[in-house]
Protein backbone atom coordinates (compact mmCIF):
# COMPACT_ATOMS: atom_id res chain seq x y z
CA UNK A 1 -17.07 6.82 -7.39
CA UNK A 2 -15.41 3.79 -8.76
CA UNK A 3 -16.21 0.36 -6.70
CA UNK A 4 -12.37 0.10 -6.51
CA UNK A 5 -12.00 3.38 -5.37
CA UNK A 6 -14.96 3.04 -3.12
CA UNK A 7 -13.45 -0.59 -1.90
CA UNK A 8 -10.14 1.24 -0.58
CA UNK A 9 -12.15 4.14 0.73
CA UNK A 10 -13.81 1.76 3.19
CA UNK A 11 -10.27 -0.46 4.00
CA UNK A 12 -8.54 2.54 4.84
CA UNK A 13 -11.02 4.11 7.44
CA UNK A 14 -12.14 0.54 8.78
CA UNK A 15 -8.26 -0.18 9.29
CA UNK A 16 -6.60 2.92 9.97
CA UNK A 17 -5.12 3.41 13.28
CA UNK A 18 -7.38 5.66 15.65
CA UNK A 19 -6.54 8.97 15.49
CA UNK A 20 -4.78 8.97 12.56
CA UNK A 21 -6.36 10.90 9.84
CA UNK A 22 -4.39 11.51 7.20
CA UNK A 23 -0.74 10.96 6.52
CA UNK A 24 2.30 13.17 6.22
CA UNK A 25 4.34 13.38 3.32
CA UNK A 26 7.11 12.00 4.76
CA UNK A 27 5.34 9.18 6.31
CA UNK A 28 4.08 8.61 2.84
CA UNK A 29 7.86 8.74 1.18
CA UNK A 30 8.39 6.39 3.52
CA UNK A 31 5.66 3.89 2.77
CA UNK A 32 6.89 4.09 -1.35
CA UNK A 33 10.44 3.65 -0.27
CA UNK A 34 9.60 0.51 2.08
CA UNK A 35 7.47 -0.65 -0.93
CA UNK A 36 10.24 -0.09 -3.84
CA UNK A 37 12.57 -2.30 -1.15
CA UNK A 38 10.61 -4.98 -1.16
CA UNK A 39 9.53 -4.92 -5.02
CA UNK A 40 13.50 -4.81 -5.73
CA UNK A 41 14.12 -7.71 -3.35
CA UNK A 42 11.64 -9.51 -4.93
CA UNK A 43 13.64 -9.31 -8.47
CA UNK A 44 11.87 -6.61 -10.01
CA UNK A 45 8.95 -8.68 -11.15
CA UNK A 46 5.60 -8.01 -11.73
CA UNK A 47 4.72 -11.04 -12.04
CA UNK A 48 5.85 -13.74 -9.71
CA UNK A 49 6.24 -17.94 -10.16
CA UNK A 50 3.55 -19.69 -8.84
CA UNK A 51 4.26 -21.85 -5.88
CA UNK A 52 3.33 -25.65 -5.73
């Protein structure tokens, strides 16, 4: 397993809400909608200014 993969393995059961498990697809659409929001807000840039 990759560390990275490993790395998110471990996030995602140490901060996953009890009883959980896994998600539903349409939790996960969701999640990729709230996420393509946000990135579109944001200008559509990957990378952002610093601040000072």
């Amino acid at each position: 397993m990759f560390c990275s993969m490993k790395i998110s393995r471990s996030i995602s059961e140490q901060f996953a809400p009890e009883g959980s498990g896994s998600l539903t697809e349409e939790e996960i659409e969701q999640g990729m909608l709230d996420k393509s929001r946000e990135f579109a807000d944001s200008g559509n840039r990957l990378y952002l200014p610093l601040a000072d």
